[in-house]
N, C-alpha and C. Protein backbone atom coordinates (compact mmCIF):
# COMPACT_ATOMS: atom_id res chain seq x y z
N UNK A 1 -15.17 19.85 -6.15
CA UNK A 1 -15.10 19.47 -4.75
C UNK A 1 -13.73 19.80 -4.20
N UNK A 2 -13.62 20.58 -3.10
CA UNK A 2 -12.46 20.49 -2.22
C UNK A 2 -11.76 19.47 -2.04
N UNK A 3 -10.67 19.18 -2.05
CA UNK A 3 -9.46 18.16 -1.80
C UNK A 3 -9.61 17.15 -2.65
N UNK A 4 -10.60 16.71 -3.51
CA UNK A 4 -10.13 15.80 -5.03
C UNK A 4 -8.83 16.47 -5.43
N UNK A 5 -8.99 15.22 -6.01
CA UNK A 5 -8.24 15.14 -6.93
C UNK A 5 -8.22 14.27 -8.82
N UNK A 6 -7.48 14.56 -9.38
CA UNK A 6 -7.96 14.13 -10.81
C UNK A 6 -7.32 12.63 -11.14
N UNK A 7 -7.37 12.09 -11.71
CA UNK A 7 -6.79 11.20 -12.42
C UNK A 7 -5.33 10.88 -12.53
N UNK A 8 -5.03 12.25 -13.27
CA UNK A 8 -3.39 12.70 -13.47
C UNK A 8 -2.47 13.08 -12.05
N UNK A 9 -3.29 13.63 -11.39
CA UNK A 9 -2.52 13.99 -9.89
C UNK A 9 -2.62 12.32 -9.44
N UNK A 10 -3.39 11.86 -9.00
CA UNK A 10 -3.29 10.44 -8.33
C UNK A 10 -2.08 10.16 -9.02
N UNK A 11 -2.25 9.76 -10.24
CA UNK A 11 -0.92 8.81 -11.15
C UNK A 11 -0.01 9.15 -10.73
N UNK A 12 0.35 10.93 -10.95
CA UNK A 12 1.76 11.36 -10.23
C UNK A 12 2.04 11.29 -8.80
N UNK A 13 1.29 11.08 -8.05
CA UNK A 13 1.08 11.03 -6.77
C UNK A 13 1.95 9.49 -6.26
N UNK A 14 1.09 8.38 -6.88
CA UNK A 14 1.66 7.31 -6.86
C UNK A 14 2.98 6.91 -7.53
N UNK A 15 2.91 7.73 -8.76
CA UNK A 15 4.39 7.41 -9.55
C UNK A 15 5.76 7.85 -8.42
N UNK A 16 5.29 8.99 -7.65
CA UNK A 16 6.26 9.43 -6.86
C UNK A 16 6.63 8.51 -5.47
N UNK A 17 5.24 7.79 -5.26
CA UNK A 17 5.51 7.21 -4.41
C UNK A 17 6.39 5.93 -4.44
N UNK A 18 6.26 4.98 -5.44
CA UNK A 18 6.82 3.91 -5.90
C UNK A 18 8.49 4.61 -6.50
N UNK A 19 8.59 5.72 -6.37
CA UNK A 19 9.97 6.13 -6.68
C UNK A 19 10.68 5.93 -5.73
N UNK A 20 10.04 6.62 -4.47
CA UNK A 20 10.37 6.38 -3.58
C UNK A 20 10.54 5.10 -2.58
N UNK A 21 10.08 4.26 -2.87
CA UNK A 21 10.03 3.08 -3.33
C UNK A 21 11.48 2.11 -3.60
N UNK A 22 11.27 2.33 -4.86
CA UNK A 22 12.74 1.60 -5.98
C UNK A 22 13.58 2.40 -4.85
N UNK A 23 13.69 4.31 -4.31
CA UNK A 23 15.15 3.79 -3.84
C UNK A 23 15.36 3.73 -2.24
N UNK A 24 14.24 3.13 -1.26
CA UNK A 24 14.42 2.80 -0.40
C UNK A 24 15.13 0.92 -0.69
N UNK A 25 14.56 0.50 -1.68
CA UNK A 25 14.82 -1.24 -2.30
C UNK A 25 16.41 -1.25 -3.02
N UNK A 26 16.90 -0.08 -3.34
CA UNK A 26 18.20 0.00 -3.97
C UNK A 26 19.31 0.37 -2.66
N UNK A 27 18.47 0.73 -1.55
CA UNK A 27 19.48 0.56 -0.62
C UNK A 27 19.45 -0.64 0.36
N UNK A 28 18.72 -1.28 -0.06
CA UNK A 28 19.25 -2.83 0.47
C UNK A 28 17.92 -3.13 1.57
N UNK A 29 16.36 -2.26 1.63
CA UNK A 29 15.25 -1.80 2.04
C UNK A 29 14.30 -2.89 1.77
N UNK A 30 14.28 -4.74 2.30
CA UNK A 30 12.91 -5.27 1.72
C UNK A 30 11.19 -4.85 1.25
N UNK A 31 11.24 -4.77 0.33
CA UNK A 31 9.59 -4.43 0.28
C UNK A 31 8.85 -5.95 -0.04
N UNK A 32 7.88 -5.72 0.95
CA UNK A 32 6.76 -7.19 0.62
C UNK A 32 5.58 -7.05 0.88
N UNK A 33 4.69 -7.53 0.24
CA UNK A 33 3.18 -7.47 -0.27
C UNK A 33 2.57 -8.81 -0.26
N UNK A 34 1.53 -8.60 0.94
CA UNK A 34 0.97 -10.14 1.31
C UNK A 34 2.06 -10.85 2.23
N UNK A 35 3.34 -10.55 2.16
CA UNK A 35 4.23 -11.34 2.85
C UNK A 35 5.29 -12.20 1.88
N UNK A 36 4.94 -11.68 1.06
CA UNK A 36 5.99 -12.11 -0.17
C UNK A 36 6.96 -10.73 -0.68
N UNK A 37 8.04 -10.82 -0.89
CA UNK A 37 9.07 -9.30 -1.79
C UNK A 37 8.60 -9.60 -3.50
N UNK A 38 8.22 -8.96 -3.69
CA UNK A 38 7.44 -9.18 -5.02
C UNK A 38 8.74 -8.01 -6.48
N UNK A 39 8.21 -8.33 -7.60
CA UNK A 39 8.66 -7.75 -8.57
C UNK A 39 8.52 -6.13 -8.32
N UNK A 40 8.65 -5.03 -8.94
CA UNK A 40 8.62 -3.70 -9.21
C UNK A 40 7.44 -3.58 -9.97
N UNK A 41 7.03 -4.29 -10.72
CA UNK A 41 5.94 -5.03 -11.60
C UNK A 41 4.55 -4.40 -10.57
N UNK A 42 4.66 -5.29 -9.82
CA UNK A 42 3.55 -5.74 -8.67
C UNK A 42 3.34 -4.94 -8.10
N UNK A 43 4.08 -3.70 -7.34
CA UNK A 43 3.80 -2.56 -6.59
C UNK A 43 2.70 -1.79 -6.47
N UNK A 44 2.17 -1.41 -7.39
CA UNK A 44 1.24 -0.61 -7.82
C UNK A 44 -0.24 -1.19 -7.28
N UNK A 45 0.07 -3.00 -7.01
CA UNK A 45 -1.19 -3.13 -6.29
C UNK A 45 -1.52 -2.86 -4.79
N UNK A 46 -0.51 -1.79 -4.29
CA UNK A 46 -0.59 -1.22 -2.94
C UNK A 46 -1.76 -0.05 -3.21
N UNK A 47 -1.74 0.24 -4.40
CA UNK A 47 -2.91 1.37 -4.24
C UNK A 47 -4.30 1.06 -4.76
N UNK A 48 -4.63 -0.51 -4.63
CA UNK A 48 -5.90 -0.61 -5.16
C UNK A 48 -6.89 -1.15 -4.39
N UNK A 49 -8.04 -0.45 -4.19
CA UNK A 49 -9.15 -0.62 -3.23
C UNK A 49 -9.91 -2.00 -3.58
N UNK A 50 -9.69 -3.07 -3.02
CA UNK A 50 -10.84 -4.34 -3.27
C UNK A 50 -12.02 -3.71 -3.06
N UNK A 51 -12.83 -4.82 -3.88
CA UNK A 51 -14.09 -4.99 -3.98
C UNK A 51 -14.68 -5.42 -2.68
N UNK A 52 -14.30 -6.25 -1.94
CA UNK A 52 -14.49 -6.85 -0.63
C UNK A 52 -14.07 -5.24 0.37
N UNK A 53 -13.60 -4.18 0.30
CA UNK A 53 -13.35 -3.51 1.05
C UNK A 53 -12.28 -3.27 1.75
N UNK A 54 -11.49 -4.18 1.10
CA UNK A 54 -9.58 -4.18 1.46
C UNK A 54 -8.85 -3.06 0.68
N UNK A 55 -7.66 -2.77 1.71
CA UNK A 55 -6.83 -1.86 0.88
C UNK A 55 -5.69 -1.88 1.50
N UNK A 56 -4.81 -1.88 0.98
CA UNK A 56 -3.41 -1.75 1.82
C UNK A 56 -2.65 -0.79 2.21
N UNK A 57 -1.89 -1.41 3.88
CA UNK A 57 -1.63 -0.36 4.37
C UNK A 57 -0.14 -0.75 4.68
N UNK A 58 0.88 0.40 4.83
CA UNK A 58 2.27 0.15 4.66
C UNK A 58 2.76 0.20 6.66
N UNK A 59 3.69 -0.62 6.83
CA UNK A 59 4.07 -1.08 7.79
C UNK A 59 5.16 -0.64 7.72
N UNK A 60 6.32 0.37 8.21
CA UNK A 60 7.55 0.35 8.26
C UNK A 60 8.09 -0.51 9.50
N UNK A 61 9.06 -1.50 9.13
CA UNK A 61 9.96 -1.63 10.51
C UNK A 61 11.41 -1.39 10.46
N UNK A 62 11.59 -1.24 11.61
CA UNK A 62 12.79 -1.01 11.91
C UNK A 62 13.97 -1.99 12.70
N UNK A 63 15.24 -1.65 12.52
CA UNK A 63 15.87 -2.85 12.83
C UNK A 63 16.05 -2.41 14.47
N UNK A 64 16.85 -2.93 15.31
CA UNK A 64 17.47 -2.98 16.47
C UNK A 64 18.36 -1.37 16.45
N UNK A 65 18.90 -1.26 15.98
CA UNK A 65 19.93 0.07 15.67
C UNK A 65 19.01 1.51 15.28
N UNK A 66 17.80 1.56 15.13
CA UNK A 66 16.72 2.23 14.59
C UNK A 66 16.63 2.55 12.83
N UNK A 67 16.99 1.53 12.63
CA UNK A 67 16.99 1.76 10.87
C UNK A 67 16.40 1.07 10.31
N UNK A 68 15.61 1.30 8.94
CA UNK A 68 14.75 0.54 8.67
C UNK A 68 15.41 -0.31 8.14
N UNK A 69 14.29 -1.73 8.28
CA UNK A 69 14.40 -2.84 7.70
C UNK A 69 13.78 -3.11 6.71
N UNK A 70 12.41 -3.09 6.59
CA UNK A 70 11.82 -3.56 5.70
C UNK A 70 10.68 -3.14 5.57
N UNK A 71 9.68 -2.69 4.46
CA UNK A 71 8.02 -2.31 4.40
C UNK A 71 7.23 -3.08 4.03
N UNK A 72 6.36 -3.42 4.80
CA UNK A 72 5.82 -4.73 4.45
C UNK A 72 3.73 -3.86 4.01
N UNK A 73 3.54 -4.51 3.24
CA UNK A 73 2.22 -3.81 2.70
C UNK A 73 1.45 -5.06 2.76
N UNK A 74 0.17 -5.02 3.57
CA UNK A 74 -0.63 -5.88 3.84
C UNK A 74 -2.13 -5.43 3.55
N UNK A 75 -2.79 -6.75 3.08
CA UNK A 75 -4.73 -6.71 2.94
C UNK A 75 -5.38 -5.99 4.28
N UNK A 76 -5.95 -4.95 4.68
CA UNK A 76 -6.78 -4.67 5.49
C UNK A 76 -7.76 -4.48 5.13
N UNK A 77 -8.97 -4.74 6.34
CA UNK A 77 -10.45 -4.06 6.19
C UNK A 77 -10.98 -3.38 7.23
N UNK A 78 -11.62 -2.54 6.96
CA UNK A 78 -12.19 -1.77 8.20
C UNK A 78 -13.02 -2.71 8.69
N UNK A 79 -14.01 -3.45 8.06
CA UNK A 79 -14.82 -4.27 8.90
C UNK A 79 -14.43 -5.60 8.44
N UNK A 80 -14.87 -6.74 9.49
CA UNK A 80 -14.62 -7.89 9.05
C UNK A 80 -15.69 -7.98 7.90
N UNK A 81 -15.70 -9.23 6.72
CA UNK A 81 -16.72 -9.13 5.65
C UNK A 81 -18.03 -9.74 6.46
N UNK A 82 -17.92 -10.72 7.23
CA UNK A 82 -19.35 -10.67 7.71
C UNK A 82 -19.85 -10.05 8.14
N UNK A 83 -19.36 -9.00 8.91
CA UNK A 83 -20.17 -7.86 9.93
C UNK A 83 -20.26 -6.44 8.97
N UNK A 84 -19.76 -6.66 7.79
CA UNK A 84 -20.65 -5.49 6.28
C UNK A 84 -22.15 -5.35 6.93
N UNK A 85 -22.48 -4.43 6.33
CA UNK A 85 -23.88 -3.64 6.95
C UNK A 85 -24.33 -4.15 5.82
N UNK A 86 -25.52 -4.62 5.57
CA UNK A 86 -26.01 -4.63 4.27
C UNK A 86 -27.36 -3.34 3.85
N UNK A 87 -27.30 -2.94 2.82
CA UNK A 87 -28.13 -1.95 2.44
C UNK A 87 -29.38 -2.29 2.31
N UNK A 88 -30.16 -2.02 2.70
CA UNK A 88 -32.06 -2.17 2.75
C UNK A 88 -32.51 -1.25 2.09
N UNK A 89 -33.79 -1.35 1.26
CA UNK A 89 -34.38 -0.04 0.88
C UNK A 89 -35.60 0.17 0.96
């Protein structure tokens, strides 16, 4: 299939991203998840699709001066869970 990707590309994909990551956080860059600044540990659950249909999406803000402040990664869903379509057959 066009535009897959494998296993190994994702991993590196994400490994690069969380690099990027550690050194936006080494320059003094809050990262928080759910609304908490969590471990380096924890990161990685920015790239995982719930079961409920959540997935997170990254928020940059910026301060007053135009520099960032902080990335905050939050639960979204495309639909609310009650209004899920349910499958008929």
């Amino acid at each position: 299939m066009r535009g897959s990707r494998s296993y190994a590309e994702n991993k590196e994909l994400q490994k690069a991203y969380l690099d990027g990551l550690r050194r936006y956080r080494d320059r003094g860059i809050v990262i928080l998840i759910d609304g908490k600044e969590c471990s380096e540990e924890d990161w990685s659950r920015i790239f995982e699709l719930g079961e409920d249909g959540g997935f997170y999406m990254g928020d940059y803000v910026g301060a007053e001066q135009g520099c960032l402040r902080e990335i905050r990664f939050d639960k979204v869903y495309l639909e609310k869970p009650s209004e899920k379509k349910r499958w008929r057959r």
